[in-house]
PDB file of N, CA and C in Angstrom:
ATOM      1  N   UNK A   1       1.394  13.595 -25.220  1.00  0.00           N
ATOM      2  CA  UNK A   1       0.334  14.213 -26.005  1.00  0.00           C
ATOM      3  C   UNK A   1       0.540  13.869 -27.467  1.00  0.00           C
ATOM      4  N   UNK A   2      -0.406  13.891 -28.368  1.00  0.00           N
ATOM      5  CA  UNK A   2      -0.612  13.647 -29.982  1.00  0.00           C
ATOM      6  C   UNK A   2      -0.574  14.701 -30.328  1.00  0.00           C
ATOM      7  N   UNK A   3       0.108  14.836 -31.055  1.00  0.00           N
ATOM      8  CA  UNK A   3      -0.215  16.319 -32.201  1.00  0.00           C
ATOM      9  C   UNK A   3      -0.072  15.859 -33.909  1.00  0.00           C
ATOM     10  N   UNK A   4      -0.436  16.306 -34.504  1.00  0.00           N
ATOM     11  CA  UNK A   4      -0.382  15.825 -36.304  1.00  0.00           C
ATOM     12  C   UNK A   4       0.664  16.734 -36.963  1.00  0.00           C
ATOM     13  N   UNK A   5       1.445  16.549 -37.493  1.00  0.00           N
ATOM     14  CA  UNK A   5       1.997  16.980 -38.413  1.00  0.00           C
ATOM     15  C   UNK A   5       1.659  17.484 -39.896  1.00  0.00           C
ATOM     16  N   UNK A   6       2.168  18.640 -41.075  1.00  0.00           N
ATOM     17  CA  UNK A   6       1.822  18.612 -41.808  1.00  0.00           C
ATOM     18  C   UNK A   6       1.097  17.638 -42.953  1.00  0.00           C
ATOM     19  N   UNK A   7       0.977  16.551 -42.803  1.00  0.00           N
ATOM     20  CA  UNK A   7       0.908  15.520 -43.820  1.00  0.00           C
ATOM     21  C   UNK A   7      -0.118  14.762 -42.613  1.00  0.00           C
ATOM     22  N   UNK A   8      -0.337  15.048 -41.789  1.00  0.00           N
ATOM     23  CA  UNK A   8      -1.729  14.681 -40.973  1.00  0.00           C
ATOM     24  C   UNK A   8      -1.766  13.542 -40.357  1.00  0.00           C
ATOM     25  N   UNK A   9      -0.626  12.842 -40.376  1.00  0.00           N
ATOM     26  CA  UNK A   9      -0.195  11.787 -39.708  1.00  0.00           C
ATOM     27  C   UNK A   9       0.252  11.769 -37.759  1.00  0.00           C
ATOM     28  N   UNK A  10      -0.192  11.377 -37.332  1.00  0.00           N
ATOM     29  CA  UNK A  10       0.023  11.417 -36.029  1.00  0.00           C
ATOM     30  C   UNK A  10       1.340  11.201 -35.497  1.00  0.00           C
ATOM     31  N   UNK A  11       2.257  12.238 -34.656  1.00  0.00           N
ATOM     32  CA  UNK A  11       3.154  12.412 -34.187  1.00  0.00           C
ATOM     33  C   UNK A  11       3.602  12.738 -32.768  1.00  0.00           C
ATOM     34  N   UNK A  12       4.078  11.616 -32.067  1.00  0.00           N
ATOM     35  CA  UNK A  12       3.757  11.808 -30.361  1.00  0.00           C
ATOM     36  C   UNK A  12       4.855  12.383 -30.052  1.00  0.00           C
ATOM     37  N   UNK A  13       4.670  13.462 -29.150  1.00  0.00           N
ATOM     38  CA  UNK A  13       5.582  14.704 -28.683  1.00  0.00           C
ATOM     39  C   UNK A  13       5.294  14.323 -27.358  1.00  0.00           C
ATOM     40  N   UNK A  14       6.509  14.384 -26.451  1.00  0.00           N
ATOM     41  CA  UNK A  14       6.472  13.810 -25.073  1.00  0.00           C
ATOM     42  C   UNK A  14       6.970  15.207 -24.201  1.00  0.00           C
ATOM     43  N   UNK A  15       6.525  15.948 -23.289  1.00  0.00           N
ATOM     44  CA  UNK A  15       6.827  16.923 -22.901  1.00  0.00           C
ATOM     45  C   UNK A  15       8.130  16.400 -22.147  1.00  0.00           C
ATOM     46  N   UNK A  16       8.513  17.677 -21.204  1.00  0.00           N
ATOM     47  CA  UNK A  16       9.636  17.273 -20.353  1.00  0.00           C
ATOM     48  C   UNK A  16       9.287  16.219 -19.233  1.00  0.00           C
ATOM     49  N   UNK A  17       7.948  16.492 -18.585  1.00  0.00           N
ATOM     50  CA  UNK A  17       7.649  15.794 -17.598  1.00  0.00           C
ATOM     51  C   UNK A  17       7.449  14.595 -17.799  1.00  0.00           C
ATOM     52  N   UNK A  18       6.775  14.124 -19.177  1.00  0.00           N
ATOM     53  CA  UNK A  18       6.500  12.908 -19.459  1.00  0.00           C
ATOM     54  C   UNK A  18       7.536  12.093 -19.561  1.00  0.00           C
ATOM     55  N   UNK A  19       8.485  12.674 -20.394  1.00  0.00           N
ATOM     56  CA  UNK A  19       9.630  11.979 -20.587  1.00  0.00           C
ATOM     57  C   UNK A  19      10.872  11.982 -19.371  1.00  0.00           C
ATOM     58  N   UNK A  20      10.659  12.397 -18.187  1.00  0.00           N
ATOM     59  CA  UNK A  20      11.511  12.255 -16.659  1.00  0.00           C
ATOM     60  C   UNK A  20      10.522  11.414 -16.474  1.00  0.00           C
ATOM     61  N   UNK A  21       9.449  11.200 -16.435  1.00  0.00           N
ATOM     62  CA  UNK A  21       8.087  10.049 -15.614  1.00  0.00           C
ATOM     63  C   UNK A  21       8.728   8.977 -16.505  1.00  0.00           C
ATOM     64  N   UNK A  22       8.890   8.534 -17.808  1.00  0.00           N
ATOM     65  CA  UNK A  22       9.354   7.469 -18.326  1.00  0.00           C
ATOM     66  C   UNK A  22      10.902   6.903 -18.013  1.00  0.00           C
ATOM     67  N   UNK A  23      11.819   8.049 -17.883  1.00  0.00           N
ATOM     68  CA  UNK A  23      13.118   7.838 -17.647  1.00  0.00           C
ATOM     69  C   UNK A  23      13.029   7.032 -16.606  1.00  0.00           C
ATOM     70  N   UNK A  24      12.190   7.866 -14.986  1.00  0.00           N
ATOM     71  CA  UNK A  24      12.243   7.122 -14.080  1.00  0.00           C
ATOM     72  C   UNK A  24      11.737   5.742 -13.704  1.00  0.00           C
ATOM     73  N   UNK A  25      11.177   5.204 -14.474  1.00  0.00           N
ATOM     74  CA  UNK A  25      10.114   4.171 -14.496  1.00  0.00           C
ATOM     75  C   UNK A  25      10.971   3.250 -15.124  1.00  0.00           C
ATOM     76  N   UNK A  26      11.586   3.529 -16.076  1.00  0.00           N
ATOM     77  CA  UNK A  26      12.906   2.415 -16.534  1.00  0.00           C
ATOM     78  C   UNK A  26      14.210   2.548 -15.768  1.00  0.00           C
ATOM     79  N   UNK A  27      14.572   3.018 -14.822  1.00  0.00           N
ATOM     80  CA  UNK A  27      15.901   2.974 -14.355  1.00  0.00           C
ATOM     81  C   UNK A  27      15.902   1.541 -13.436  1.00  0.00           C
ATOM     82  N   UNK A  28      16.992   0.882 -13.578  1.00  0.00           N
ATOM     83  CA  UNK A  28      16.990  -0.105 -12.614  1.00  0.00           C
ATOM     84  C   UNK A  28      17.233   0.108 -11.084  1.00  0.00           C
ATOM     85  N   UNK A  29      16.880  -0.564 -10.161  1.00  0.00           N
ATOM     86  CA  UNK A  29      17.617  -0.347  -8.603  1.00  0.00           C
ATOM     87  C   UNK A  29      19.125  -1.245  -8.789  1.00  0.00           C
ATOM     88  N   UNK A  30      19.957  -1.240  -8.677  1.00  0.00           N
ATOM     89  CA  UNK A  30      21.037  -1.510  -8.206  1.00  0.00           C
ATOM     90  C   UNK A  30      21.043  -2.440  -6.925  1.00  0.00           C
ATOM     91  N   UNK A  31      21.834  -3.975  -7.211  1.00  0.00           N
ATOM     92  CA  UNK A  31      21.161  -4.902  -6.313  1.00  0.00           C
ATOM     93  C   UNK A  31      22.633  -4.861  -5.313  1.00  0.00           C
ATOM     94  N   UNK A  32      22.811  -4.826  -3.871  1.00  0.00           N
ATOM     95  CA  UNK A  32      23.939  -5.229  -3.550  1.00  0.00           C
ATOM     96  C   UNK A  32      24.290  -6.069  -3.417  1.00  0.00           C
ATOM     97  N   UNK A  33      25.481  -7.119  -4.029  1.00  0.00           N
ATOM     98  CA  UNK A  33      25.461  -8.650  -3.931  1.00  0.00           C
ATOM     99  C   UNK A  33      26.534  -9.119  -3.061  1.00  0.00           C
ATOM    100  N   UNK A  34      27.292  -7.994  -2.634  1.00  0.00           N
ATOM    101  CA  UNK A  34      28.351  -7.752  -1.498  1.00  0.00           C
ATOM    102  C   UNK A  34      28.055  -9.053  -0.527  1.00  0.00           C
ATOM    103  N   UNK A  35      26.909  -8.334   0.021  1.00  0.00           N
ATOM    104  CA  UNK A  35      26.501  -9.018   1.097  1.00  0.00           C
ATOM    105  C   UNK A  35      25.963 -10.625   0.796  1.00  0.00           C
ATOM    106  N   UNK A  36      25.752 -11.405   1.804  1.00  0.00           N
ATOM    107  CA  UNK A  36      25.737 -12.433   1.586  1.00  0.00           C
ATOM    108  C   UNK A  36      24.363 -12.406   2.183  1.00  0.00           C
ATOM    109  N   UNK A  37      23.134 -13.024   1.326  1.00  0.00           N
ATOM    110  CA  UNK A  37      22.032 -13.203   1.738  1.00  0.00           C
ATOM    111  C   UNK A  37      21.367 -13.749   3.072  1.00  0.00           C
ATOM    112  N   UNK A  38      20.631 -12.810   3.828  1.00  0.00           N
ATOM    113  CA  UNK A  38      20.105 -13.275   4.839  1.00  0.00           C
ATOM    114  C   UNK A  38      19.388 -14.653   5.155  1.00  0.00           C
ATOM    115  N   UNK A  39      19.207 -15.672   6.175  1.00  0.00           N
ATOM    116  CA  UNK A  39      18.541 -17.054   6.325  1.00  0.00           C
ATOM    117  C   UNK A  39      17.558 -16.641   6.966  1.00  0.00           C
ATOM    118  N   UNK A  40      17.069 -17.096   6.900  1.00  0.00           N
ATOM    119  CA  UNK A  40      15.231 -16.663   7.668  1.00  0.00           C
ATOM    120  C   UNK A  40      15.312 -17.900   8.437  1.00  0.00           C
ATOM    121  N   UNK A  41      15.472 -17.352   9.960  1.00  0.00           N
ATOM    122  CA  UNK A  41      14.807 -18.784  10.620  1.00  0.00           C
ATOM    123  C   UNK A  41      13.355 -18.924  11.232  1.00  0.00           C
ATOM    124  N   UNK A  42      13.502 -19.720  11.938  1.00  0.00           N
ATOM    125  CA  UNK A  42      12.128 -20.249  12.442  1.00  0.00           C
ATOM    126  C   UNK A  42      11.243 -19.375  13.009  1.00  0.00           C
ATOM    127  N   UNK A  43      12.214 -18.936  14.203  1.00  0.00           N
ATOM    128  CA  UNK A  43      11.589 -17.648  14.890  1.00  0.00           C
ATOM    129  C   UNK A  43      10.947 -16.628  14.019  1.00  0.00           C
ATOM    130  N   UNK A  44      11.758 -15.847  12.533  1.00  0.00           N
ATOM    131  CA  UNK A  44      11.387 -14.735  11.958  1.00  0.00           C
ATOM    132  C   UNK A  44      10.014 -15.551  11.124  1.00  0.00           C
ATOM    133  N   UNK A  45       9.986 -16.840  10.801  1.00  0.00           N
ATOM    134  CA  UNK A  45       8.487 -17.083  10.555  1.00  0.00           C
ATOM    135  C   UNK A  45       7.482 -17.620  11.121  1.00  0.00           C
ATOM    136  N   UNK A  46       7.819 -17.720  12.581  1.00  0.00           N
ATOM    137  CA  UNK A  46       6.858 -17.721  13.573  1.00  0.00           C
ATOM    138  C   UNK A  46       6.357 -16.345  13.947  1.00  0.00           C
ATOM    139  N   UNK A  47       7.258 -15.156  13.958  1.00  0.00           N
ATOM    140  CA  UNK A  47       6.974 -14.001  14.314  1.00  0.00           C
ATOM    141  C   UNK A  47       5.897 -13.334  13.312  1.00  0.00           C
ATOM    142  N   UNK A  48       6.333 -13.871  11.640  1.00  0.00           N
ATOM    143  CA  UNK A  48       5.173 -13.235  10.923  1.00  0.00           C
ATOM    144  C   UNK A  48       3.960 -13.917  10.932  1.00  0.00           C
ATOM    145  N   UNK A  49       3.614 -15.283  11.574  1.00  0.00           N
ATOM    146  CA  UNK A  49       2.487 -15.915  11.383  1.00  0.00           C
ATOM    147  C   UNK A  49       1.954 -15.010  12.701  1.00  0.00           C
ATOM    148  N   UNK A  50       2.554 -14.746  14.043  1.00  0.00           N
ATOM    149  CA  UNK A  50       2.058 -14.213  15.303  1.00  0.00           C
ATOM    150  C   UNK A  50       1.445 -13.187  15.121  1.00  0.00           C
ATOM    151  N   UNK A  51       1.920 -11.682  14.121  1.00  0.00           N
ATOM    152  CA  UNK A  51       1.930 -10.660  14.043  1.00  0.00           C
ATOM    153  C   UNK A  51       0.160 -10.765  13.506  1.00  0.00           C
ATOM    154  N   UNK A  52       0.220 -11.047  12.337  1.00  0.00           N
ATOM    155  CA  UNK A  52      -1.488 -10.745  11.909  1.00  0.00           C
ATOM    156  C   UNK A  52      -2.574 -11.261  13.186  1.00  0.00           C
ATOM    157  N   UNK A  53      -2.297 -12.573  13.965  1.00  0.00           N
ATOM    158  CA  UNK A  53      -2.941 -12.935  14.800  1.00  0.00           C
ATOM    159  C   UNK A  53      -2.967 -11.682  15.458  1.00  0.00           C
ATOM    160  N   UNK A  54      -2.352 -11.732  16.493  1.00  0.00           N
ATOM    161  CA  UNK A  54      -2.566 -10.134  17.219  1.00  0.00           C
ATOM    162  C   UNK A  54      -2.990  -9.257  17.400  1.00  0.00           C
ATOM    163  N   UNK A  55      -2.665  -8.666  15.226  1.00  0.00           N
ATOM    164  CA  UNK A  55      -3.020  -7.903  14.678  1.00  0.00           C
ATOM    165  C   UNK A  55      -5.202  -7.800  14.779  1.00  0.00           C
ATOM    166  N   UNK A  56      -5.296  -8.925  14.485  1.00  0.00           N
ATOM    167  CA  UNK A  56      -6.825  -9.871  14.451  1.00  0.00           C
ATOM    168  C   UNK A  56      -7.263  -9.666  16.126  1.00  0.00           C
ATOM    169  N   UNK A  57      -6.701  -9.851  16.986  1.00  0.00           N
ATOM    170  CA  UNK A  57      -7.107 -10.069  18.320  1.00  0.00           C
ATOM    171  C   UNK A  57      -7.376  -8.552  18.463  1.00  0.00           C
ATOM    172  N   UNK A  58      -6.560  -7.623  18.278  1.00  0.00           N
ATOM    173  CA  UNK A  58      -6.607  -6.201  18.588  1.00  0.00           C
ATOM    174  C   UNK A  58      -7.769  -5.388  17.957  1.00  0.00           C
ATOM    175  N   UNK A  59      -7.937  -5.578  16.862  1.00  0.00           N
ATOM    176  CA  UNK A  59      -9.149  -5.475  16.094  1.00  0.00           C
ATOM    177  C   UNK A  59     -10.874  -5.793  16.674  1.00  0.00           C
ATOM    178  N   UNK A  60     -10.628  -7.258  17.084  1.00  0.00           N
ATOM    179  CA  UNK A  60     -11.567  -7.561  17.635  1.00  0.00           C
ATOM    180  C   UNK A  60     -12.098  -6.875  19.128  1.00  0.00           C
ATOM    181  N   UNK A  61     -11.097  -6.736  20.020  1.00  0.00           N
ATOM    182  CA  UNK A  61     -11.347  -6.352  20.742  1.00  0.00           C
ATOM    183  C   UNK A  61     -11.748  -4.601  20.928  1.00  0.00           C
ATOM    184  N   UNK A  62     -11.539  -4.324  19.803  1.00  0.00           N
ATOM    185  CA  UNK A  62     -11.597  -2.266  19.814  1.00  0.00           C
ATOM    186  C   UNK A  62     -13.098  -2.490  18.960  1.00  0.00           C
ATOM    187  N   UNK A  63     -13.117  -3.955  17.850  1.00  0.00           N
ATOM    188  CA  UNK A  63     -14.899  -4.177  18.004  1.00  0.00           C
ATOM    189  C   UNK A  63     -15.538  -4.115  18.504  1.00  0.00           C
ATOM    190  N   UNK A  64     -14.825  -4.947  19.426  1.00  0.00           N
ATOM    191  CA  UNK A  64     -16.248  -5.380  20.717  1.00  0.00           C
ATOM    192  C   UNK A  64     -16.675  -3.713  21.609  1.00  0.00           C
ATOM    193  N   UNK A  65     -15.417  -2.986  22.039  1.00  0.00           N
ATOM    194  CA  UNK A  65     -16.016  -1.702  22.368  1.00  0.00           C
ATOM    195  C   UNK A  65     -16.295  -1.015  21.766  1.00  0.00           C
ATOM    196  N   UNK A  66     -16.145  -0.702  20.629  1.00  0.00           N
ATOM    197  CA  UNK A  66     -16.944   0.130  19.784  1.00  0.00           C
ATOM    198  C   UNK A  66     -18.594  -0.457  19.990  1.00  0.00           C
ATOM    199  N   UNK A  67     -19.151  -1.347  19.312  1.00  0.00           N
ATOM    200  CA  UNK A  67     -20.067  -2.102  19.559  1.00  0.00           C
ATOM    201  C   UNK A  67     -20.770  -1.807  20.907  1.00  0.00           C
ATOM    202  N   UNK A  68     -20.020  -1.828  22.552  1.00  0.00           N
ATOM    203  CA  UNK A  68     -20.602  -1.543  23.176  1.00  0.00           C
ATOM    204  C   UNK A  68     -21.355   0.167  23.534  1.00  0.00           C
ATOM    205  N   UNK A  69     -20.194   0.881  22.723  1.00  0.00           N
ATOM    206  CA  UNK A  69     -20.684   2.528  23.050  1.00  0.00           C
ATOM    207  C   UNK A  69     -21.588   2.494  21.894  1.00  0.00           C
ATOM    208  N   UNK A  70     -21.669   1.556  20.612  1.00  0.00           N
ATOM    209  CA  UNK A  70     -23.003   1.866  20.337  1.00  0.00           C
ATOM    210  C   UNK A  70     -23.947   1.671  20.741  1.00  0.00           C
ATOM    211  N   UNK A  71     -24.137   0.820  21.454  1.00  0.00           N
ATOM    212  CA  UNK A  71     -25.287   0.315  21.722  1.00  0.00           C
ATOM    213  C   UNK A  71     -25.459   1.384  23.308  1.00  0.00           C
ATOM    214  N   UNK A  72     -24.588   1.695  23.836  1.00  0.00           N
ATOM    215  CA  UNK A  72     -24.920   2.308  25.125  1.00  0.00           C
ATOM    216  C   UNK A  72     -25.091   3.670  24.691  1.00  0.00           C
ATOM    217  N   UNK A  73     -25.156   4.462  23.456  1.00  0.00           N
ATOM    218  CA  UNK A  73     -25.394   5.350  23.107  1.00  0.00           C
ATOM    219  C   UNK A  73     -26.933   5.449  22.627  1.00  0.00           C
ATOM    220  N   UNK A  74     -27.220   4.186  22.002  1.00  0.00           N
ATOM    221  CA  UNK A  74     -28.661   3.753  21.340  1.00  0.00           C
ATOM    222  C   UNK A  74     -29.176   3.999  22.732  1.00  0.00           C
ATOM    223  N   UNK A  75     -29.210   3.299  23.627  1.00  0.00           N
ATOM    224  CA  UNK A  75     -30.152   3.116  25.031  1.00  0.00           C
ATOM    225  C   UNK A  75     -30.554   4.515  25.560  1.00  0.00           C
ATOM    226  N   UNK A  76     -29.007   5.155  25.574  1.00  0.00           N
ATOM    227  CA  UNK A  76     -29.566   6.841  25.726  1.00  0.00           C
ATOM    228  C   UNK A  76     -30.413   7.244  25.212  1.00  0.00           C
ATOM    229  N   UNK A  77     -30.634   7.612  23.575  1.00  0.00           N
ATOM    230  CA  UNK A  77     -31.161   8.297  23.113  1.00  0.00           C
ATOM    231  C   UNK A  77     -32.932   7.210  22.996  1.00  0.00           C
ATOM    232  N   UNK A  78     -32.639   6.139  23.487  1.00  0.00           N
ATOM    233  CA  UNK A  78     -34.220   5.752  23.604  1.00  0.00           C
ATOM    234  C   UNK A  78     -34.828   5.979  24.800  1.00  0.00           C
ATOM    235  N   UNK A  79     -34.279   6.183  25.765  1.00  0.00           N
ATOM    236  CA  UNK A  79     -34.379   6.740  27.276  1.00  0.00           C
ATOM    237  C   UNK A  79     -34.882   8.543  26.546  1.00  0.00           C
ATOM    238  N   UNK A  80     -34.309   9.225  26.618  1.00  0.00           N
ATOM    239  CA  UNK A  80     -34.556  10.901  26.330  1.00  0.00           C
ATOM    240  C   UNK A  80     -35.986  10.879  25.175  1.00  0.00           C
TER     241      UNK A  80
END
């Protein structure tokens, strides 16, 4: 927040919360370098190219029935 001071000059006062929201926002993560970095093989990037496919196939297909109860819902209500 801004507040002015006697002499009317603008003076930024940071409450408690603001200033824990800033603390936390600058703290670093801590990297572990212990370990020795993982290799990504073939398989783990065949598996992520597979996954969205799938992902895409599954989709489509809960389309396609959705799609059909609309339309078999439309037919009802033009029948009644």
């Amino acid at each position: 927040s801004l507040s002015f001071d006697e002499d009317g000059e603008g003076v930024q006062i940071l409450t408690e919360r603001q200033a824990g929201k800033r603390l936390q926002s600058t703290q670093e993560i801590p990297v572990d370098r212990a370990q020795p970095p993982t290799l990504i093989t073939r398989e783990d990037i065949a598996d992520l190219v597979t996954a969205p496919r799938s992902t895409n196939e599954t989709l489509k297909q809960q389309g396609l029935g959705i799609t059909a109860l609309e339309e078999s819902i439309r037919s009802k209500r033009s029948r009644s």
